[in-house]
N, C-alpha and C. Protein backbone atom coordinates (compact mmCIF):
# COMPACT_ATOMS: atom_id res chain seq x y z
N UNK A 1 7.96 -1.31 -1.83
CA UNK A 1 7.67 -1.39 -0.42
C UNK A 1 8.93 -1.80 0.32
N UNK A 2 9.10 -1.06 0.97
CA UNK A 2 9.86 -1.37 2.17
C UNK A 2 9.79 -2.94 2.99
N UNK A 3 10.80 -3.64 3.30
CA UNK A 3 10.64 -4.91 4.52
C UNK A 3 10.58 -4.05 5.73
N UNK A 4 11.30 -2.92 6.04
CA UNK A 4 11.69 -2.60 7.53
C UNK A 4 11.52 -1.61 7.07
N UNK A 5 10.22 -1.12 7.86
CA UNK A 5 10.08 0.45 7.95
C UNK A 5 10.22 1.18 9.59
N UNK A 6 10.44 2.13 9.24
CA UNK A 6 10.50 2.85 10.85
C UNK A 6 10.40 4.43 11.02
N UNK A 7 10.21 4.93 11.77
CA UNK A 7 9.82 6.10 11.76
C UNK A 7 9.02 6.74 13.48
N UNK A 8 8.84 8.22 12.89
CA UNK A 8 8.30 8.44 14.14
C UNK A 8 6.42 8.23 13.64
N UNK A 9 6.06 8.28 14.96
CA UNK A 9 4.40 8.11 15.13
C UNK A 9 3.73 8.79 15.61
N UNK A 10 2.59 9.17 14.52
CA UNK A 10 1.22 10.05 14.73
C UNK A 10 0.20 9.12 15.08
N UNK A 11 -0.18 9.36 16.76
CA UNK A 11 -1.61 8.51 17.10
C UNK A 11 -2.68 9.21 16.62
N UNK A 12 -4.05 8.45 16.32
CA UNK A 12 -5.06 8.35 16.01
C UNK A 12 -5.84 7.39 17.07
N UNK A 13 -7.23 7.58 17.27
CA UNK A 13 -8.60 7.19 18.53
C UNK A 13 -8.86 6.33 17.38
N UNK A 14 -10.13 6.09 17.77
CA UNK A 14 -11.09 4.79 17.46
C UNK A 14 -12.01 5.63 16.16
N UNK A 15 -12.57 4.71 15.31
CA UNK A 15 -13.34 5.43 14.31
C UNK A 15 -12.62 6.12 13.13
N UNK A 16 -11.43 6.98 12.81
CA UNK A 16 -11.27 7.56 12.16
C UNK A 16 -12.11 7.29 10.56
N UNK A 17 -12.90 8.30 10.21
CA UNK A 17 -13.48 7.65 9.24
C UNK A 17 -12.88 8.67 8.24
N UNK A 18 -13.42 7.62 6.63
CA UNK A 18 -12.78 8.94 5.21
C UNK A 18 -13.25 10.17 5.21
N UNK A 19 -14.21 10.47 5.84
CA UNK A 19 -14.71 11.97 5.23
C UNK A 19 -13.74 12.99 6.82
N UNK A 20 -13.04 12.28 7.38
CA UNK A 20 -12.04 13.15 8.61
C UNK A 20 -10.82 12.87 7.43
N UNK A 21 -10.17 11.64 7.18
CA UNK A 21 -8.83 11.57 6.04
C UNK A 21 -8.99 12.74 4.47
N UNK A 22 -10.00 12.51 4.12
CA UNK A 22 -10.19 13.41 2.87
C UNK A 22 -11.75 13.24 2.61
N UNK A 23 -11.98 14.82 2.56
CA UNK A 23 -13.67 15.33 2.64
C UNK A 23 -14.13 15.01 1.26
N UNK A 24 -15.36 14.60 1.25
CA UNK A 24 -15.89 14.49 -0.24
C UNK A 24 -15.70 15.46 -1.50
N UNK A 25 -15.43 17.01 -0.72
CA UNK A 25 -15.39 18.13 -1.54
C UNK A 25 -14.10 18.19 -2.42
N UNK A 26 -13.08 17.15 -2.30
CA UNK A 26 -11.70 17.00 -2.77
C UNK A 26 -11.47 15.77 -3.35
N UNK A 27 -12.27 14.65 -3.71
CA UNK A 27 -12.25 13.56 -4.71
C UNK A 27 -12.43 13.99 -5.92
N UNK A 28 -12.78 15.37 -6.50
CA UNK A 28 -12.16 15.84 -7.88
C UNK A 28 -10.78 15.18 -7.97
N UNK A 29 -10.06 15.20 -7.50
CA UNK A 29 -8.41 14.93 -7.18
C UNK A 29 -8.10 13.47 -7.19
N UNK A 30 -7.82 12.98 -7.92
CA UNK A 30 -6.79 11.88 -7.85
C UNK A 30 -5.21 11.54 -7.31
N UNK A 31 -4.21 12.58 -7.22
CA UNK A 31 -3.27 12.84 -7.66
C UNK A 31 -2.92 12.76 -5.99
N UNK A 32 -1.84 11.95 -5.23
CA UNK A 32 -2.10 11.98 -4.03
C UNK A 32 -1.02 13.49 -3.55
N UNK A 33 -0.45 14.12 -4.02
CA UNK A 33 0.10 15.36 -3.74
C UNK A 33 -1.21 16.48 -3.29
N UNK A 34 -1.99 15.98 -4.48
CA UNK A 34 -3.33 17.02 -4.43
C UNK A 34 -3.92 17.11 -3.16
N UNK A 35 -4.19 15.84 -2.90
CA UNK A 35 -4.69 15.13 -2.03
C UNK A 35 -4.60 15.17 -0.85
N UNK A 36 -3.24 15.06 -0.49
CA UNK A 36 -2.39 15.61 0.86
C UNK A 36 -2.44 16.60 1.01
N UNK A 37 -2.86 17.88 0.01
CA UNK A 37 -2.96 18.81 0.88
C UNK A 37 -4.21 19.29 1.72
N UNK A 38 -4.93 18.43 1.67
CA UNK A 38 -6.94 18.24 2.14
C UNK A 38 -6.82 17.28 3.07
N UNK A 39 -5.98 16.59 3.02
CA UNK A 39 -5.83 15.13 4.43
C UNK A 39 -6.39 15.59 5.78
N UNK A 40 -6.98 15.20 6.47
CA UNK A 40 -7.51 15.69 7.54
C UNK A 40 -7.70 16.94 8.23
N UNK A 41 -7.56 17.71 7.03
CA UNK A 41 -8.09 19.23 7.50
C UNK A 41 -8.74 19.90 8.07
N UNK A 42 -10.13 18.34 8.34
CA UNK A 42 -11.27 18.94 8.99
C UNK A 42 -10.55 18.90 11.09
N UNK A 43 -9.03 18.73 10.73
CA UNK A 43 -8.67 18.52 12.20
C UNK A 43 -8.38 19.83 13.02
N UNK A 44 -8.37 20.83 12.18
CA UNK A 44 -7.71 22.27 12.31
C UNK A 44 -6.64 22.60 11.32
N UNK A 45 -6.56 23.93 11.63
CA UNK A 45 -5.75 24.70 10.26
C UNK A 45 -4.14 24.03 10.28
N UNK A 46 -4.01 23.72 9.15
CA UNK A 46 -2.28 23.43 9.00
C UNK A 46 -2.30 21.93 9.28
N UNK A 47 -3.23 21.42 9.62
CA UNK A 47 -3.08 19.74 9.91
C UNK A 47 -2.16 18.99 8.93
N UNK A 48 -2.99 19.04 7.54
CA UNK A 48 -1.76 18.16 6.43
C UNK A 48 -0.60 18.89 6.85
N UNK A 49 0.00 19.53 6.79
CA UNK A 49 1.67 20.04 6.71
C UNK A 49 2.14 19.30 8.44
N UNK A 50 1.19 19.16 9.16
CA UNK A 50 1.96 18.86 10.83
C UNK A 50 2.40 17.26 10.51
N UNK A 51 0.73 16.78 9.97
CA UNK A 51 1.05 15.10 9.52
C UNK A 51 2.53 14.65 8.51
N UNK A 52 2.94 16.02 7.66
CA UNK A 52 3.75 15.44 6.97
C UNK A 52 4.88 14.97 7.79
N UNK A 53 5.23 15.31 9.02
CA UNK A 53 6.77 15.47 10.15
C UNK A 53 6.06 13.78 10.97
N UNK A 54 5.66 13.09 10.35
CA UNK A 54 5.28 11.40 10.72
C UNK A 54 5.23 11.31 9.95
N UNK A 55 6.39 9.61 10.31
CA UNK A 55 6.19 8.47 9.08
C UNK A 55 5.06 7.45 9.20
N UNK A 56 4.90 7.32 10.42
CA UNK A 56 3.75 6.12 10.89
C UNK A 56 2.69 6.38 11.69
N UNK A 57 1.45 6.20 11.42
CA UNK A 57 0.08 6.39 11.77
C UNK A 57 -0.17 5.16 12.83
N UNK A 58 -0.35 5.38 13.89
CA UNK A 58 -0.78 4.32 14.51
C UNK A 58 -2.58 4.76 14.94
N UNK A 59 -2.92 3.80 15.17
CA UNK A 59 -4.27 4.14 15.25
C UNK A 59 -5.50 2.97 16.26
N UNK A 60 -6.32 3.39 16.80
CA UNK A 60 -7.48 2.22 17.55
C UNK A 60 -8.23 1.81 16.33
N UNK A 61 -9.10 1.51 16.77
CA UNK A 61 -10.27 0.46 15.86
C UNK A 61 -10.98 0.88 14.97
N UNK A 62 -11.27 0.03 13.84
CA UNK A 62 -12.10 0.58 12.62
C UNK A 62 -11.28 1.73 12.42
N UNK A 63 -9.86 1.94 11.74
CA UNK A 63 -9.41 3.14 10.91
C UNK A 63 -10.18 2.53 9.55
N UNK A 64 -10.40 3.61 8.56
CA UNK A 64 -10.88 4.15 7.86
C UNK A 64 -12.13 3.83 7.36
N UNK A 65 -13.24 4.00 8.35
CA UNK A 65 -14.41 3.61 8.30
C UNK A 65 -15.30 4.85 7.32
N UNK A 66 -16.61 4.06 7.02
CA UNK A 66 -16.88 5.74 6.74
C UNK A 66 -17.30 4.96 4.73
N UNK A 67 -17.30 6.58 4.40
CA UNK A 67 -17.12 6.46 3.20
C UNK A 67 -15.90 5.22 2.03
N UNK A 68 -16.62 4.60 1.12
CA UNK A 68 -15.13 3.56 0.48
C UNK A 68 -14.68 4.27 -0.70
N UNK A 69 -13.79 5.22 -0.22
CA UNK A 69 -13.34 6.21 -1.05
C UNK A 69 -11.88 5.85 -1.60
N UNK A 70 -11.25 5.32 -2.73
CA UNK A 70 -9.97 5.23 -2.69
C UNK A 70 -9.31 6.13 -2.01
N UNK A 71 -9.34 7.31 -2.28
CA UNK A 71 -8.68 8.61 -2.60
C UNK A 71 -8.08 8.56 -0.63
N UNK A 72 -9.11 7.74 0.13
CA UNK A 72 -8.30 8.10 1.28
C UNK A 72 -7.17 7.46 1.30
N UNK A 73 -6.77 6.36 0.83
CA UNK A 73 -5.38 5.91 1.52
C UNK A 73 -4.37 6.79 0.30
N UNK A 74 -4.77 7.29 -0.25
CA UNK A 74 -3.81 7.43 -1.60
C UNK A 74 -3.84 9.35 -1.40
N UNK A 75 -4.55 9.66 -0.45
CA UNK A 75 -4.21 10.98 0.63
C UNK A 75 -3.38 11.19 1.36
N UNK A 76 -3.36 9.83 2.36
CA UNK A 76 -2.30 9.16 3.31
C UNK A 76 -1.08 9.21 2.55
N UNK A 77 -0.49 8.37 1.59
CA UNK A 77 0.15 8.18 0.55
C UNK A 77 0.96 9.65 0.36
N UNK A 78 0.36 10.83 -0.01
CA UNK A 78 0.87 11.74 -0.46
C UNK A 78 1.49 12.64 0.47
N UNK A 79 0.97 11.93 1.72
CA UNK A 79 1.67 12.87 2.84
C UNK A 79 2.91 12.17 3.81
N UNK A 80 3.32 10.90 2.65
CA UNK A 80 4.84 10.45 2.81
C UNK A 80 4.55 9.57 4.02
N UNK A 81 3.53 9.06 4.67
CA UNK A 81 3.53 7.80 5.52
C UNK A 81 3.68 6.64 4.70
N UNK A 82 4.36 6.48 5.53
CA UNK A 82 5.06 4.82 4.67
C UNK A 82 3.97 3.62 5.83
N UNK A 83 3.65 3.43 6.49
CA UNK A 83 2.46 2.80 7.06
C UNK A 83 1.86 3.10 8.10
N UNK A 84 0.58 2.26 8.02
CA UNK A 84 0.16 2.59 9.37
C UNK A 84 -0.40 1.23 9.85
N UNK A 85 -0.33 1.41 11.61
CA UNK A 85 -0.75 0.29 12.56
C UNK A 85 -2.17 0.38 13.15
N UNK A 86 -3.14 -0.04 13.05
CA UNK A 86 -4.15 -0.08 13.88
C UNK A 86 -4.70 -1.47 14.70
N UNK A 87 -5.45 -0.83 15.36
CA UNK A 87 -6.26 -2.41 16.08
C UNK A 87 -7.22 -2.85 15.21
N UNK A 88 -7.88 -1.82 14.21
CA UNK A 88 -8.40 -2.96 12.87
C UNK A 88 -8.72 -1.85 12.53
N UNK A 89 -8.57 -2.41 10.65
CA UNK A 89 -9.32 -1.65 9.93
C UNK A 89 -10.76 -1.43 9.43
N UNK A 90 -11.24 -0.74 8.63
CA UNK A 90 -12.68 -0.92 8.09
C UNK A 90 -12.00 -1.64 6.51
N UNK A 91 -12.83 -2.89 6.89
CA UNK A 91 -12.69 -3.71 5.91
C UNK A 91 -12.34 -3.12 3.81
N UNK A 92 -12.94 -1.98 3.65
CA UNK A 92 -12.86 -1.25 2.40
C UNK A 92 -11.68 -0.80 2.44
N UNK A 93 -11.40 0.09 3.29
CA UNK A 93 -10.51 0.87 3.73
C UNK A 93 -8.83 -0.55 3.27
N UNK A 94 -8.97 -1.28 4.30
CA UNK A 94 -7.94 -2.27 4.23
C UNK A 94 -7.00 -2.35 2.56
N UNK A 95 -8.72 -2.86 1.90
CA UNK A 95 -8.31 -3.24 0.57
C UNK A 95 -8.22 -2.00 -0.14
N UNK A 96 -8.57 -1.02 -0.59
CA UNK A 96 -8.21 -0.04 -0.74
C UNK A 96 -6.91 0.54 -0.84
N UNK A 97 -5.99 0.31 0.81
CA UNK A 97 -4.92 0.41 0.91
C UNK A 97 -3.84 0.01 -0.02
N UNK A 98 -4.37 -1.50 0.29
CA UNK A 98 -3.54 -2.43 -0.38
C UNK A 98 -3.05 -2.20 -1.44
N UNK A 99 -4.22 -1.97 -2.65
CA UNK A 99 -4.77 -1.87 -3.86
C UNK A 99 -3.61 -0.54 -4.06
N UNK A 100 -3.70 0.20 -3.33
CA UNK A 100 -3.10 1.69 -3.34
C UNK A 100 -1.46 1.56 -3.18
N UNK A 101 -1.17 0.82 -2.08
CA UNK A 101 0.55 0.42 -2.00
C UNK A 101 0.91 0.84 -0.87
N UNK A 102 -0.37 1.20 -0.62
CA UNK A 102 0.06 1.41 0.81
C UNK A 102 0.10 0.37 2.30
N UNK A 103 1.31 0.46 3.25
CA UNK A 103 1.37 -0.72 3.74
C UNK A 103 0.70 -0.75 5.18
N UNK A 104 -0.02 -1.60 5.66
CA UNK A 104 -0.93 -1.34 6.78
C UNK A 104 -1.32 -2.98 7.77
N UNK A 105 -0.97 -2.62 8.98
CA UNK A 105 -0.62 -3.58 9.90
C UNK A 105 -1.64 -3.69 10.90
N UNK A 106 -2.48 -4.63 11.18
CA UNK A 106 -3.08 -5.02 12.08
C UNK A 106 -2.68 -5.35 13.62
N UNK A 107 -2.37 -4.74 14.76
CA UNK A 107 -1.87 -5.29 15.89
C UNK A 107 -2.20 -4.51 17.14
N UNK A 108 -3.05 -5.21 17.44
CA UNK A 108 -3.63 -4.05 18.77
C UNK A 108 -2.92 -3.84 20.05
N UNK A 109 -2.24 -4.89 20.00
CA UNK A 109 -1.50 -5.26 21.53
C UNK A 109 -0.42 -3.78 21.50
N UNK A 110 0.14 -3.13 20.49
CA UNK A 110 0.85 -2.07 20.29
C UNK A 110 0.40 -0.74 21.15
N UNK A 111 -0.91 -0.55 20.74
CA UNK A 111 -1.70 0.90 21.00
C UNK A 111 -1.45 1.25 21.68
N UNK A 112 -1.85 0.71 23.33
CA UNK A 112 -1.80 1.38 24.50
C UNK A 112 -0.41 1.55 24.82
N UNK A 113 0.77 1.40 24.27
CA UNK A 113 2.03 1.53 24.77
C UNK A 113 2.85 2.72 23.73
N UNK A 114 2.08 2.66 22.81
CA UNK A 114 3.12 4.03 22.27
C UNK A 114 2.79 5.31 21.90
N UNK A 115 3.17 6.56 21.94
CA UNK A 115 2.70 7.41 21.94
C UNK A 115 2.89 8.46 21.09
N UNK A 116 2.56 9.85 20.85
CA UNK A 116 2.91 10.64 19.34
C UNK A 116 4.29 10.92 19.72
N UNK A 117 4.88 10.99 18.73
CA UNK A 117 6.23 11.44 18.71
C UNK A 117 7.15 10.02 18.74
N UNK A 118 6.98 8.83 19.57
CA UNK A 118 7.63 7.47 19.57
C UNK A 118 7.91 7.38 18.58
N UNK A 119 9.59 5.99 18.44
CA UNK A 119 9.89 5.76 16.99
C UNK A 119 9.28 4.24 17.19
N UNK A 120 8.90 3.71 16.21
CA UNK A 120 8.82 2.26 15.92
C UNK A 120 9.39 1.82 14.87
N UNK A 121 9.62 0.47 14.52
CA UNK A 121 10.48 0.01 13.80
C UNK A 121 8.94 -1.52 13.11
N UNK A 122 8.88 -1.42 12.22
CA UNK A 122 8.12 -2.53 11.63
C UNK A 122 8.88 -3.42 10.83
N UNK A 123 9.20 -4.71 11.34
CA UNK A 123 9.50 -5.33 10.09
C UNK A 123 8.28 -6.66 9.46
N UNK A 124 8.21 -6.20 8.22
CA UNK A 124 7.22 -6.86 7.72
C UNK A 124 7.97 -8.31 7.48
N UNK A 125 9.26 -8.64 6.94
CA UNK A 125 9.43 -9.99 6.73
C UNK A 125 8.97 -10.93 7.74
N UNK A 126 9.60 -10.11 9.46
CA UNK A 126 9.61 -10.87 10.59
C UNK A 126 8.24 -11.38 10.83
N UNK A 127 7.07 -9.85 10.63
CA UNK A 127 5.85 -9.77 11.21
C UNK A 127 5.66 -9.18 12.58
N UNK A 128 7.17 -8.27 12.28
CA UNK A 128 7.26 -7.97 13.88
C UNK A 128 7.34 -6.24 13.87
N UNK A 129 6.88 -5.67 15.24
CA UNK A 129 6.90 -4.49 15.52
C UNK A 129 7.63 -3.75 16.75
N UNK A 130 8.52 -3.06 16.61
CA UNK A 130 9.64 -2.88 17.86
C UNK A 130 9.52 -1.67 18.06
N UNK A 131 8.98 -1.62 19.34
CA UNK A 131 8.83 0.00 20.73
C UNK A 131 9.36 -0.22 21.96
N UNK A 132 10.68 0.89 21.96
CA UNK A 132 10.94 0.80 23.57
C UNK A 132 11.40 -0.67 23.85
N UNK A 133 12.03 -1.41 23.59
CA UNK A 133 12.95 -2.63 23.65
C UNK A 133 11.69 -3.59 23.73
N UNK A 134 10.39 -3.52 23.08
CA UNK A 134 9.30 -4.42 23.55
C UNK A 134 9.53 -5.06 21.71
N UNK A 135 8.80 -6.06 21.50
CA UNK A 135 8.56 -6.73 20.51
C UNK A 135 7.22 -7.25 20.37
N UNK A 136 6.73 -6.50 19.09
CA UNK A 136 5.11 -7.03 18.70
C UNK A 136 5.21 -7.79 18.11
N UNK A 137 3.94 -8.77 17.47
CA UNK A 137 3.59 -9.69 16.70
C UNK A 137 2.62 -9.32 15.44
N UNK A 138 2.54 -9.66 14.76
CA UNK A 138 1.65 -9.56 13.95
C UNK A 138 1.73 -10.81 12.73
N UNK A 139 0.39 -10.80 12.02
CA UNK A 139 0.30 -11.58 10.44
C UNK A 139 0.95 -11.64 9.25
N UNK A 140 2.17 -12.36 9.48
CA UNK A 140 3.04 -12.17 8.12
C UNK A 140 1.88 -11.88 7.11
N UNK A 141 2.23 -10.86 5.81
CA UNK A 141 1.52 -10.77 4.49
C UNK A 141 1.39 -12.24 3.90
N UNK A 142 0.29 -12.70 3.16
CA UNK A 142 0.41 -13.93 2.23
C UNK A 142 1.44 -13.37 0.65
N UNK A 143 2.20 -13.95 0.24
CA UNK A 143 2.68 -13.82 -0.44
C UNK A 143 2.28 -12.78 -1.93
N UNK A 144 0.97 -13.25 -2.08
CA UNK A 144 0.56 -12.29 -3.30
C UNK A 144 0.56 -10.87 -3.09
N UNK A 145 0.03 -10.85 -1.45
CA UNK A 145 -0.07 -9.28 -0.83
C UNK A 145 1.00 -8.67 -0.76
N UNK A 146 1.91 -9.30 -0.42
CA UNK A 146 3.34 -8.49 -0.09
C UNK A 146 4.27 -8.11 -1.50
N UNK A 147 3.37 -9.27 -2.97
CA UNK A 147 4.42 -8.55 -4.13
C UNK A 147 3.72 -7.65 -4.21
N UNK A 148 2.33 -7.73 -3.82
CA UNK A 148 1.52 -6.43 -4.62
C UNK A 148 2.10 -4.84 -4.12
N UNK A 149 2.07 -5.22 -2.52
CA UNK A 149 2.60 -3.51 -1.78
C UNK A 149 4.06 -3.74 -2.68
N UNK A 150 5.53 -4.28 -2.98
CA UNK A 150 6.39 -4.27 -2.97
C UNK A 150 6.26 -3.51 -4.33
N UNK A 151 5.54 -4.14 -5.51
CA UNK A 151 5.35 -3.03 -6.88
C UNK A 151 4.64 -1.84 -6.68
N UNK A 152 3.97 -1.47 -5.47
CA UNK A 152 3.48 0.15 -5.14
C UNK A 152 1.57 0.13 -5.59
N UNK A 153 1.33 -1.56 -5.91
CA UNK A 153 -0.43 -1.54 -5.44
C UNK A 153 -0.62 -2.04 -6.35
N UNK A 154 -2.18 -2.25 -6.81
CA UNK A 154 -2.28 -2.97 -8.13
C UNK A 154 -2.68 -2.81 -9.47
N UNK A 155 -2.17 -1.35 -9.06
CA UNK A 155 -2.28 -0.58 -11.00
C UNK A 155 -1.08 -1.02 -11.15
N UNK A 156 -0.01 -1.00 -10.46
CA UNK A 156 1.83 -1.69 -10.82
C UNK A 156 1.46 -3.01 -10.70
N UNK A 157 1.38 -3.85 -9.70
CA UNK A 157 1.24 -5.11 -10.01
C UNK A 157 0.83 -5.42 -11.67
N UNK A 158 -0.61 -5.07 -12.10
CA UNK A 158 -1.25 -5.39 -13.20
C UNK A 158 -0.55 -5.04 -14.33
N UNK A 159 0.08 -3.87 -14.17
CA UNK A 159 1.52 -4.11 -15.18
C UNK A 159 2.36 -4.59 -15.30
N UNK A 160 3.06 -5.56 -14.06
CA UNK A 160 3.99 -6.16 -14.04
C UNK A 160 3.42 -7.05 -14.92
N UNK A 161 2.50 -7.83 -14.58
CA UNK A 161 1.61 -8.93 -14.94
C UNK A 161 1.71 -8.93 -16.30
N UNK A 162 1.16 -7.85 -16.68
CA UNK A 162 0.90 -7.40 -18.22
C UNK A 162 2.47 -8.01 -19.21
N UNK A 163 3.27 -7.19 -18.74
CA UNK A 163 4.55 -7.38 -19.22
C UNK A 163 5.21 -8.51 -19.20
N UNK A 164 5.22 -8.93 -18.04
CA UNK A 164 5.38 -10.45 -17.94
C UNK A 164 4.66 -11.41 -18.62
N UNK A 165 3.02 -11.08 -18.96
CA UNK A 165 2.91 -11.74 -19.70
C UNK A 165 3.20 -11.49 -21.37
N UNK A 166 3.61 -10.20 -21.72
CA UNK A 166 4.42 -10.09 -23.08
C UNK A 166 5.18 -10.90 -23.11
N UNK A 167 6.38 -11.25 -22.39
CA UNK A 167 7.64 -11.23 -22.58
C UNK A 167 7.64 -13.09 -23.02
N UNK A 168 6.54 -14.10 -22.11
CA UNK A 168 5.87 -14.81 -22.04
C UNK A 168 5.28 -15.50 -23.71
N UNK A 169 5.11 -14.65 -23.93
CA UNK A 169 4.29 -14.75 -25.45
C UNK A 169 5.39 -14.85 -26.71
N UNK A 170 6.00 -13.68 -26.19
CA UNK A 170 7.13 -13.48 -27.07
C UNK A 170 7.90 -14.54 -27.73
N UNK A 171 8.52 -15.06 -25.76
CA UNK A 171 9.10 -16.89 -25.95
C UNK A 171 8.39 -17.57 -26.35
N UNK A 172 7.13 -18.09 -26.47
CA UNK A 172 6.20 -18.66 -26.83
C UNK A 172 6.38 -18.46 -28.44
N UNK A 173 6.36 -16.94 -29.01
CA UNK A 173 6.07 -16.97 -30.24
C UNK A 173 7.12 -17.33 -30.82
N UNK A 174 8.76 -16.94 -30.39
CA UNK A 174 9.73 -17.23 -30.88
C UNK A 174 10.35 -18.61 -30.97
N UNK A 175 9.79 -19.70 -29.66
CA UNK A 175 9.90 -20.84 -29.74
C UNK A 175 9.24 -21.50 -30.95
N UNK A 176 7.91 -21.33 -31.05
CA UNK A 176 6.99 -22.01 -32.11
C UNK A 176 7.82 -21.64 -33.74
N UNK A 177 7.98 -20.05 -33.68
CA UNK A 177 8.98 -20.20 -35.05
C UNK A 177 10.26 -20.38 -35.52
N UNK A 178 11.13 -20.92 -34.39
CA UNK A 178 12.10 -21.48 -34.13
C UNK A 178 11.78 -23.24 -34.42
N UNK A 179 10.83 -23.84 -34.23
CA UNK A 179 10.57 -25.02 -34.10
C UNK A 179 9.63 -25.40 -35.51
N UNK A 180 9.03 -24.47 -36.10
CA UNK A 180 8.43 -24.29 -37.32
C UNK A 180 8.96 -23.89 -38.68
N UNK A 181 10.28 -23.37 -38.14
CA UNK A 181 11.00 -22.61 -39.26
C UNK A 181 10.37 -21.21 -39.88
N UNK A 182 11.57 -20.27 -40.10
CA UNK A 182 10.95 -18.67 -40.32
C UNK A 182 9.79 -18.77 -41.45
N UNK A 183 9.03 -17.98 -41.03
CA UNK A 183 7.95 -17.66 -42.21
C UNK A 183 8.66 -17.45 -43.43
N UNK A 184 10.15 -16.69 -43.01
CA UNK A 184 10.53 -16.13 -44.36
C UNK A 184 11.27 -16.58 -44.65
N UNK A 185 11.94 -17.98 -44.41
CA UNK A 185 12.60 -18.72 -45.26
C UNK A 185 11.99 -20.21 -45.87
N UNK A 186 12.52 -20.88 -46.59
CA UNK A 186 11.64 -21.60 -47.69
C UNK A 186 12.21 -22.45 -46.66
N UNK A 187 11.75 -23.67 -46.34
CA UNK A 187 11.38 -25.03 -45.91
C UNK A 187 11.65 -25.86 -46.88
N UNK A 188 12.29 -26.70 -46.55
CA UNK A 188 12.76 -27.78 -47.33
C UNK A 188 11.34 -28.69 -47.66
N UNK A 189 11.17 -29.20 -48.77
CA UNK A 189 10.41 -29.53 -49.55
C UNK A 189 10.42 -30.99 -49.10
N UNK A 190 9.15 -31.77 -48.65
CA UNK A 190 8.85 -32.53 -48.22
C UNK A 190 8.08 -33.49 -49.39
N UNK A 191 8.51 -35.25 -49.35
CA UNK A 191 7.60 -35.77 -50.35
C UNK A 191 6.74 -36.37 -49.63
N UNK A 192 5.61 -36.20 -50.14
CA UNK A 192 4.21 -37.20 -49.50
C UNK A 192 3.94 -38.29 -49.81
């Protein structure tokens, strides 16, 4: 994950729900390439390919309401948005995101001032959002959230984890037979 993302912006209304991001008839698909190419199709012909020319989704209230489909943010995902801003999400949707790696900002005070085609500038360390020499605010990430987007969601996280905890064990195991002496060498003979 990116600290400072920026890009140009595709607006979105109020409501956008999953079965407008990706129709039920295309969750065969996991694969978010697949995926992207079904992304809001039900918007008119050629839609995924227009969405791909935006980096950032801004959006009104309750984005991704609707169906709690992974496959929508990980649709989003495949069509190279690196985040999106709304005035709130649908609570599934949110975590979903997250879960997915994808990075997504709460801040309503934004909406009414920027428009399709605008660049914005997000920086997540700050918590800040920059349009047109203005400066937004938003909820720094809590720490766990921000390693999770930074490893790309939490099938990577859970591997980090995983590994880390190998590596963990390892020292663990190598300390104890370091401190025990090798299995495979003889130990000096102790009298009782």
């Amino acid at each position: 994950m990116e600290t400072l993302i920026q890009g140009k912006v595709y607006k979105f209304g109020d409501n956008i729900n999953s079965d407008i991001i990706i129709p039920g008839r295309y969750l065969i698909y996991i694969e978010p390439e697949q995926l992207a190419q079904h992304a809001f199709e039900v918007l008119g012909d050629g839609f995924p390919d227009k969405l791909r020319r935006f980096d950032v989704f801004v959006a009104g209230r309750n984005f991704g309401c609707g169906s709690a489909r992974e496959q929508a943010a990980t649709a989003i995902i495949g069509l190279g948005v690196k985040a999106i801003v709304a005035c709130s999400f649908a609570r599934t949707f949110y975590r979903n995101a997250i879960n997915s790696g994808l990075t997504i900002v709460e801040c309503p005070e934004i909406y009414d001032t920027v428009h399709e085609g605008d660049e914005i500038q997000i920086d997540l360390a700050e918590g800040q959002i920059r349009h047109n020499e203005r400066t937004y605010h938003f909820p720094k990430f809590p720490d766990s959230m921000r390693e999770l987007l930074e490893l790309g969601g939490l099938a990577e996280y859970l591997k980090a984890q995983f590994q880390e905890g190998k590596k963990l064990q390892r020292a663990v195991d190598l300390d104890v037979t370091h401190s025990q002496g090798s299995p495979f060498i003889e130990s000096p003979k102790r009298d009782v």
